[in-house]
N, C-alpha and C. Protein backbone atom coordinates (compact mmCIF):
# COMPACT_ATOMS: atom_id res chain seq x y z
N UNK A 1 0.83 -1.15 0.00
CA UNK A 1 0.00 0.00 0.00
C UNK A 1 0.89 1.23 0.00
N UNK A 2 0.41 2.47 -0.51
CA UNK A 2 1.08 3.67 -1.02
C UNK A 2 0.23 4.58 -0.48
N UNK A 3 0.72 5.20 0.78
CA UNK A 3 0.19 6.81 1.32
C UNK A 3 1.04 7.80 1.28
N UNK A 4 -0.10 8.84 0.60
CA UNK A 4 0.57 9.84 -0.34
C UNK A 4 0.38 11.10 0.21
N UNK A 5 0.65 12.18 0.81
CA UNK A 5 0.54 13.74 1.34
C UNK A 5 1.38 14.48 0.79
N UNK A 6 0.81 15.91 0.76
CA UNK A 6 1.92 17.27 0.09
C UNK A 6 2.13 17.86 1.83
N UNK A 7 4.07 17.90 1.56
CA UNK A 7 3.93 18.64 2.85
C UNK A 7 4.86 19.39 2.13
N UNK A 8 4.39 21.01 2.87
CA UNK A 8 5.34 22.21 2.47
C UNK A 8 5.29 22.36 0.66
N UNK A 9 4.22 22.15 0.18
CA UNK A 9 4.09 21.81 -0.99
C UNK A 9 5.05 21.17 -2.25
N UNK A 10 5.36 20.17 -1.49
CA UNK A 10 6.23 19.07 -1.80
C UNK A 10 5.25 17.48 -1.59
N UNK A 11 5.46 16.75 -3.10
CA UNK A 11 4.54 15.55 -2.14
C UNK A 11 5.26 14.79 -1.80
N UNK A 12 4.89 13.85 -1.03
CA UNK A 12 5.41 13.12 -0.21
C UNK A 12 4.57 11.32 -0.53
N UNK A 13 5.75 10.86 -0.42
CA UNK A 13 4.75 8.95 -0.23
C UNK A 13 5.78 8.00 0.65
N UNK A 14 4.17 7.15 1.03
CA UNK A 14 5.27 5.94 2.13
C UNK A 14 4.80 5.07 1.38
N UNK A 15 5.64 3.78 0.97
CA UNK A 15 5.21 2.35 0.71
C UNK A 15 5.39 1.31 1.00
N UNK A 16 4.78 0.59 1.52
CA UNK A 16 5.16 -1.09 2.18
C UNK A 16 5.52 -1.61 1.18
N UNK A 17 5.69 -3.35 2.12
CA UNK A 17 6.57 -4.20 1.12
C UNK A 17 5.29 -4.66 0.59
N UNK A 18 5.37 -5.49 -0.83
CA UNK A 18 4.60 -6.20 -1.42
C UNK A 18 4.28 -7.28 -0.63
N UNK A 19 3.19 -7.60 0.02
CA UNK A 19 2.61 -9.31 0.41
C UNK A 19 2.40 -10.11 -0.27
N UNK A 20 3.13 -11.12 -0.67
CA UNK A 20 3.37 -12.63 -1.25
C UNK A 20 2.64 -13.45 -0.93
N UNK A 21 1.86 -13.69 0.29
CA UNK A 21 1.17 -14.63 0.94
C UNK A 21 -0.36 -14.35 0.30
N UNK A 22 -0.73 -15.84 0.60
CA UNK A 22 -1.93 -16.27 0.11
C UNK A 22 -2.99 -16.88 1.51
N UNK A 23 -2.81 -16.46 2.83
CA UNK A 23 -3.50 -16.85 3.37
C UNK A 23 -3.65 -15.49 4.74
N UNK A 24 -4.86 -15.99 5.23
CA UNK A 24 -5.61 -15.21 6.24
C UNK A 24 -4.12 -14.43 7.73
N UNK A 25 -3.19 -15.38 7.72
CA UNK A 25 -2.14 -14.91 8.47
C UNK A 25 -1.30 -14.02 7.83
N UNK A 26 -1.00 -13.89 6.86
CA UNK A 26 -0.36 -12.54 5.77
C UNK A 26 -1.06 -11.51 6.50
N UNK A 27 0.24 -10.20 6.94
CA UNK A 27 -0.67 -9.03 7.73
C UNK A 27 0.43 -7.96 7.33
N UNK A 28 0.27 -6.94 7.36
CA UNK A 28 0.68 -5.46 6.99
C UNK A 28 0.00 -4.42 7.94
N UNK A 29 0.57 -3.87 8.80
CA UNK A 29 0.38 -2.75 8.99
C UNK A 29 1.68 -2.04 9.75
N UNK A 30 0.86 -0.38 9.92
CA UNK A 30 2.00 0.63 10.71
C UNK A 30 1.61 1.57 11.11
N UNK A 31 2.15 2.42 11.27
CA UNK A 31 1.90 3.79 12.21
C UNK A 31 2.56 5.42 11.61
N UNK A 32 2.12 6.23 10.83
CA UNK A 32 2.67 7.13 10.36
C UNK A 32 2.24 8.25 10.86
N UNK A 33 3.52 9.45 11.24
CA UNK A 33 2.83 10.41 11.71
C UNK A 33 3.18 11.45 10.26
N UNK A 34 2.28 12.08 9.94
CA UNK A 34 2.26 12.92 9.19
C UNK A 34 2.31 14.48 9.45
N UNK A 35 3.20 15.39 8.56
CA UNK A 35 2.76 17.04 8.52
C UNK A 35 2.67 17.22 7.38
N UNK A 36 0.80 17.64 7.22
CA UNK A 36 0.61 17.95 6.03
C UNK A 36 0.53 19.21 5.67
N UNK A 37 0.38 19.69 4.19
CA UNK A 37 -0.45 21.33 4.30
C UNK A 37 -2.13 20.95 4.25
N UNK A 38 -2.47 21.87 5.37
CA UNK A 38 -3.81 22.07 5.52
C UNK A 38 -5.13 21.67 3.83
N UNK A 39 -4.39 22.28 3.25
CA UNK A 39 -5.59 22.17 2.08
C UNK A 39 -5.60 20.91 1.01
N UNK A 40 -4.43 19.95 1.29
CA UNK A 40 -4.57 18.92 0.61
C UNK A 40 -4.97 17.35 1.09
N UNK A 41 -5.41 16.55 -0.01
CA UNK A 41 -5.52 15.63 1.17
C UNK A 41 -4.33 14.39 1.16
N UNK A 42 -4.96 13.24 2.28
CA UNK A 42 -3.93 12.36 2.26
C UNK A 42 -4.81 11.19 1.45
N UNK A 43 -3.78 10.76 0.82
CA UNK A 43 -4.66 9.89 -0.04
C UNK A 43 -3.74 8.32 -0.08
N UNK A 44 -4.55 6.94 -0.78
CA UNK A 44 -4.49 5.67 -0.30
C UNK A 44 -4.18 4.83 -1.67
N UNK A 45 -3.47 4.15 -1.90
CA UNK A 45 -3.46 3.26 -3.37
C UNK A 45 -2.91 1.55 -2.94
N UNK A 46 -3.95 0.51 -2.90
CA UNK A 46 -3.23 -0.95 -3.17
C UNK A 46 -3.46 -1.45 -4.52
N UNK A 47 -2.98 -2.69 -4.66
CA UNK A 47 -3.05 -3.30 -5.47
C UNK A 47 -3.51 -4.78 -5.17
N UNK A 48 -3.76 -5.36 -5.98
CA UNK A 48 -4.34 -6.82 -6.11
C UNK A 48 -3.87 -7.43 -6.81
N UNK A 49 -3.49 -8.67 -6.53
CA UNK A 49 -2.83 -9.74 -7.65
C UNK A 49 -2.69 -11.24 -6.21
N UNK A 50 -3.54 -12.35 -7.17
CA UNK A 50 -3.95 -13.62 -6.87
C UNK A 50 -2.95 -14.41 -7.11
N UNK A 51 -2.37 -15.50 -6.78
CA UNK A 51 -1.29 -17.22 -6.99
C UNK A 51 -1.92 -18.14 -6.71
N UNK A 52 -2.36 -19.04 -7.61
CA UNK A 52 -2.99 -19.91 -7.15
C UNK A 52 -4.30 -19.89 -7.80
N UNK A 53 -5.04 -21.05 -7.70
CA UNK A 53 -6.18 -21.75 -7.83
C UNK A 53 -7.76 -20.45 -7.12
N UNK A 54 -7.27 -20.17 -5.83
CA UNK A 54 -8.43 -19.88 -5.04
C UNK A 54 -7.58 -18.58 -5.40
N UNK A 55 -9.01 -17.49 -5.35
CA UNK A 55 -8.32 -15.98 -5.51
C UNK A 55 -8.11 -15.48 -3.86
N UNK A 56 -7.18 -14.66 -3.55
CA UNK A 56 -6.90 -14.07 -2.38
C UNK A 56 -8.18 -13.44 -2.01
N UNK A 57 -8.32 -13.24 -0.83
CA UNK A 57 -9.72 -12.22 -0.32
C UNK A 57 -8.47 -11.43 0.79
N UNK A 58 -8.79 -9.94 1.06
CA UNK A 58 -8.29 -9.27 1.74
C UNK A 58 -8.91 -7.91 2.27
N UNK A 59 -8.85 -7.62 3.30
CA UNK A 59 -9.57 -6.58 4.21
C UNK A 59 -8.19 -5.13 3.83
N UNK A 60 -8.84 -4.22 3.91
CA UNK A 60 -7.83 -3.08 4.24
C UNK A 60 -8.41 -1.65 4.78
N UNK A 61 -7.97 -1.77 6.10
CA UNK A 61 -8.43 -0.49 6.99
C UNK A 61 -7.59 0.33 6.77
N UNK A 62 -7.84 1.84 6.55
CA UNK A 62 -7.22 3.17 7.04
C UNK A 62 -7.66 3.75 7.99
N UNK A 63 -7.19 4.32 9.13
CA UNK A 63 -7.67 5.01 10.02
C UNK A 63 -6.53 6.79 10.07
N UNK A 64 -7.04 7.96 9.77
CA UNK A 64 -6.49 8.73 9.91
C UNK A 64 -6.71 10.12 11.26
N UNK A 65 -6.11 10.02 12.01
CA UNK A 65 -6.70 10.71 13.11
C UNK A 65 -5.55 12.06 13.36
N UNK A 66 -6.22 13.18 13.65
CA UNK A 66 -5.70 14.49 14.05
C UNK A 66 -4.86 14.70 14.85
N UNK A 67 -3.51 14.78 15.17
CA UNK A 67 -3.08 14.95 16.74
C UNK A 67 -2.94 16.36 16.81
N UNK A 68 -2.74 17.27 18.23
CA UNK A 68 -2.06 18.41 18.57
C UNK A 68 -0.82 18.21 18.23
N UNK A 69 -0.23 19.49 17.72
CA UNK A 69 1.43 19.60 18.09
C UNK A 69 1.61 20.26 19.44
C-alpha cells in the first residue's frame, strides 16, 4: 500500500513491502505520523494480484486521526 501527502508543498509517499502470501495470516500494517499542508488531502493506493487456484480475499483499513502539536 502507497500513502501519499503534500507537505510544504512538496509531495510526499510511504510504501510497504509487497505481500506474497496467500493466506488469512499474511498481515501489513504501521503507524505514520504525518505534517501535512492544511488544504490537501492524504490519499491511499493498493493493489491486487492472486497465486494460485483460489483468488486471495483481503480486508484493508485506514484510520487517519488528528493529533495536537
Amino acid at each position: 500500500m502507497t500513502i501519499s501527502w503534500t507537505e510544504g508543498a512538496i509531495a510526499q509517499s510511504q510504501t510497504g513491502a509487497a505481500l506474497t502470501g496467500n493466506t488469512t495470516t499474511t498481515v501489513q500494517w504501521g503507524t505514520l505520523i504525518l505534517r501535512l499542508d492544511e488544504t490537501t488531502p492524504i490519499s491511499y493506493a493498493t493493489t491486487y494480484g492472486s497465486v494460485g487456484a483460489q483468488a486471495m480475499v483481503y480486508d484493508l483499513d485506514v484510520v487517519a486521526e488528528q493529533l495536537a502539536l
